[in-house]
Protein backbone atom coordinates (compact mmCIF):
# COMPACT_ATOMS: atom_id res chain seq x y z
CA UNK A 1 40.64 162.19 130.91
CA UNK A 2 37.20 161.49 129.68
CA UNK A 3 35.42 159.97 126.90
CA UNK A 4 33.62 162.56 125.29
CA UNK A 5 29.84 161.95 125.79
CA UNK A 6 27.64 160.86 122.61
CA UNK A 7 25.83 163.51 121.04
CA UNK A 8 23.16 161.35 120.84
CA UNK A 9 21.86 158.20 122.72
CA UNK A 10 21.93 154.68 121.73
CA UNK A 11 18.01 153.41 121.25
CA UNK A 12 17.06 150.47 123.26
CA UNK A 13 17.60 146.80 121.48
CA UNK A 14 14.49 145.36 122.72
CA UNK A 15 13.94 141.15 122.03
CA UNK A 16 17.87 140.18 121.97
CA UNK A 17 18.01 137.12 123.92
CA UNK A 18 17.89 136.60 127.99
CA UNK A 19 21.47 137.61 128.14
CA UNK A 20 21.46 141.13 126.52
CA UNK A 21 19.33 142.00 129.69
CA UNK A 22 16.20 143.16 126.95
CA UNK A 23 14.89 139.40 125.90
CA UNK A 24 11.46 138.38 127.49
CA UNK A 25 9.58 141.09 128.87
CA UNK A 26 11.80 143.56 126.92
CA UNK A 27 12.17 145.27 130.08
CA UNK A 28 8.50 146.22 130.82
CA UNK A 29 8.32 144.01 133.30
CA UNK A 30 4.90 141.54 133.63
CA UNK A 31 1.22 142.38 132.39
CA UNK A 32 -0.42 145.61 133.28
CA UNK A 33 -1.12 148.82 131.39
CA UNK A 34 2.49 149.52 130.90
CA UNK A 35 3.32 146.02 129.32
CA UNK A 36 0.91 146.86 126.34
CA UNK A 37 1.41 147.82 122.64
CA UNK A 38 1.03 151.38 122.13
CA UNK A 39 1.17 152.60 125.69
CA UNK A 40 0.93 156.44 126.18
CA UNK A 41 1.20 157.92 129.46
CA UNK A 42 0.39 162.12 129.20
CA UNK A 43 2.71 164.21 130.55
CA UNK A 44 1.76 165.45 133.77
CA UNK A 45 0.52 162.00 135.03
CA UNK A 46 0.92 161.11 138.85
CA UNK A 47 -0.68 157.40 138.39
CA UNK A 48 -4.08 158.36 139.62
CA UNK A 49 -2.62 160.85 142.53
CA UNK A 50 -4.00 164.55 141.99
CA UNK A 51 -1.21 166.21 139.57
CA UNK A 52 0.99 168.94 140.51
CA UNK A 53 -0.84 171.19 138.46
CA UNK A 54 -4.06 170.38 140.01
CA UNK A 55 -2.73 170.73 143.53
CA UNK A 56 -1.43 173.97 142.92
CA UNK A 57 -4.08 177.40 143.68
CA UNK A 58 -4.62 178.81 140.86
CA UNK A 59 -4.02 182.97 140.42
CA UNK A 60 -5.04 186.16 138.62
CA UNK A 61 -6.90 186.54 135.62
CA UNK A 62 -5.42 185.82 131.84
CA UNK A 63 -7.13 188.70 129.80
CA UNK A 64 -7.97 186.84 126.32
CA UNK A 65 -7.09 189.56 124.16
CA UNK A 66 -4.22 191.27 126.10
CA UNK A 67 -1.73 194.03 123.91
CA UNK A 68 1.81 194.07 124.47
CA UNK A 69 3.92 196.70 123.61
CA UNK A 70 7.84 197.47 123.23
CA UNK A 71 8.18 200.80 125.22
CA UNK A 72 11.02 203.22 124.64
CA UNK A 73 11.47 206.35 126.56
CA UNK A 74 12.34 209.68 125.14
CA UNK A 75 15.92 209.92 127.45
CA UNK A 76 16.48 206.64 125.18
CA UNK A 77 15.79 208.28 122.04
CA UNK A 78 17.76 211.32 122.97
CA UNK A 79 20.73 208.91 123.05
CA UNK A 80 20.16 207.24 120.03
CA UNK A 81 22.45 208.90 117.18
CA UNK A 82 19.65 208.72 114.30
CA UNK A 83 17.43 211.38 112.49
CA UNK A 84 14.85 209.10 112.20
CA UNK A 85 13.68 206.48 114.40
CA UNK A 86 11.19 203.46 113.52
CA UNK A 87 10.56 200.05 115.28
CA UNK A 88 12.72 198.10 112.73
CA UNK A 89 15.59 200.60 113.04
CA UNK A 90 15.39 199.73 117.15
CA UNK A 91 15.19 196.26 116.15
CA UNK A 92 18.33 196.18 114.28
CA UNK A 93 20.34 198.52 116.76
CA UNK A 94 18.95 195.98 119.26
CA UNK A 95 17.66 199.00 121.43
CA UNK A 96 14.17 196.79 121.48
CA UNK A 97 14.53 192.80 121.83
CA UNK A 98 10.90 192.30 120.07
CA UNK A 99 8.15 194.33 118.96
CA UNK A 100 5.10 192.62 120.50
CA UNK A 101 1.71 194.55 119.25
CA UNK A 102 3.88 197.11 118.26
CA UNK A 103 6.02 200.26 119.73
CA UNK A 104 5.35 202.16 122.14
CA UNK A 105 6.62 206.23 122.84
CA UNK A 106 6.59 207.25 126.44
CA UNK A 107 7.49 210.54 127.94
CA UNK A 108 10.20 209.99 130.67
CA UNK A 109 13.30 212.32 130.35
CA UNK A 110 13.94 215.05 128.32
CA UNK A 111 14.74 215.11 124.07
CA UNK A 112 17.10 217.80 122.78
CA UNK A 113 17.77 216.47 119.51
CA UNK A 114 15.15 216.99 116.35
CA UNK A 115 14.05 213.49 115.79
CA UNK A 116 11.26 211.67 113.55
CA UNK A 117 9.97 209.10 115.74
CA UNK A 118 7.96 206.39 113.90
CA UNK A 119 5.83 204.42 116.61
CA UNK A 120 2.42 202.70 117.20
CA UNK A 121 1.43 204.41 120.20
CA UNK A 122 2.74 207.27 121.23
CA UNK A 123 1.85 209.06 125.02
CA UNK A 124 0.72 212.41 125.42
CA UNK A 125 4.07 213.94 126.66
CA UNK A 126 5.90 211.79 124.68
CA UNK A 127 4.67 213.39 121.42
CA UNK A 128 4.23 217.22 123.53
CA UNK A 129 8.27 216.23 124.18
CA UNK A 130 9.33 215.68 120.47
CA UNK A 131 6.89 218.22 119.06
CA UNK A 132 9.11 220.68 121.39
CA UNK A 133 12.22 219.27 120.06
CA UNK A 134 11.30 220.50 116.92
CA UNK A 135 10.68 216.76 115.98
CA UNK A 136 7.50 214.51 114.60
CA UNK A 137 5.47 212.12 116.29
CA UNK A 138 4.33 209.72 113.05
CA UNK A 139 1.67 207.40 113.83
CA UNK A 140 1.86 203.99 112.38
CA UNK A 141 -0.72 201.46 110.95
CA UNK A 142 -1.01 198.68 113.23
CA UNK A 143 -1.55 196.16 110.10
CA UNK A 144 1.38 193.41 109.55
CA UNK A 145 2.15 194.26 113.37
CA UNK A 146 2.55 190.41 115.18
């Protein structure tokens, strides 16, 4: 059987005598950058070799002001027992894990259920679909949206 482990490690005695394995040097070994007060060594560092993240090719293009959006199809909705359908009610029926820039309504599949959808975005067959359904299509303000 084993000792269970400690939930959190022991800090280093540093000073306490030749025997204790810390006295001297306090384990830092002799002179050199590492040996001084207030050493700092960024994460990342290779000791002068090119870092990994320098070595590696870079890729794509990171658009600055780039929009995500929680997407829900309307063969989703249609299973979805609810009159009325908004991004907090997905939230909380865990239908959607987060909003992003907000929700977004797309067309896929069919809706035979009457249903007030309330979404940021909605797509042009996605609204035609629940229009059909004898639904609404309610646009939301974007504002408060993170």
């Amino acid at each position: 059987m084993k000792a269970a482990r400690p939930e959190r490690k022991r800090r280093k005695r540093l000073g306490c005598g030749e025997a204790s394995g810390h006295g001297k040097t306090c384990t830092k070994g002799h002179k050199g950058q590492r040996a001084r007060a207030g050493f700092h060594m960024r994460p990342g560092f290779e000791g002068g070799q090119t870092p990994l993240y320098r070595r590696l090719p870079k890729r794509g293009f990171n658009q600055p002001r780039h929009r995500w959006y929680a997407v829900v199809n309307c063969d989703q909705l249609d299973k979805l027992a609810a009159k009325e359908i908004s991004p907090e009610w997905l939230l909380e029926h865990q239908v959607i894990k987060r909003l992003g820039n907000g929700l977004k309504i797309l067309g896929r599949g069919k809706l035979n259920q009457a249903v007030v959808v309330r979404a940021h975005r909605f797509s042009a067959q996605a609204k035609q679909a629940i229009e059909a359904a004898g639904g609404q299509a309610v646009v939301i303000d974007r504002s408060g949206v993170t």
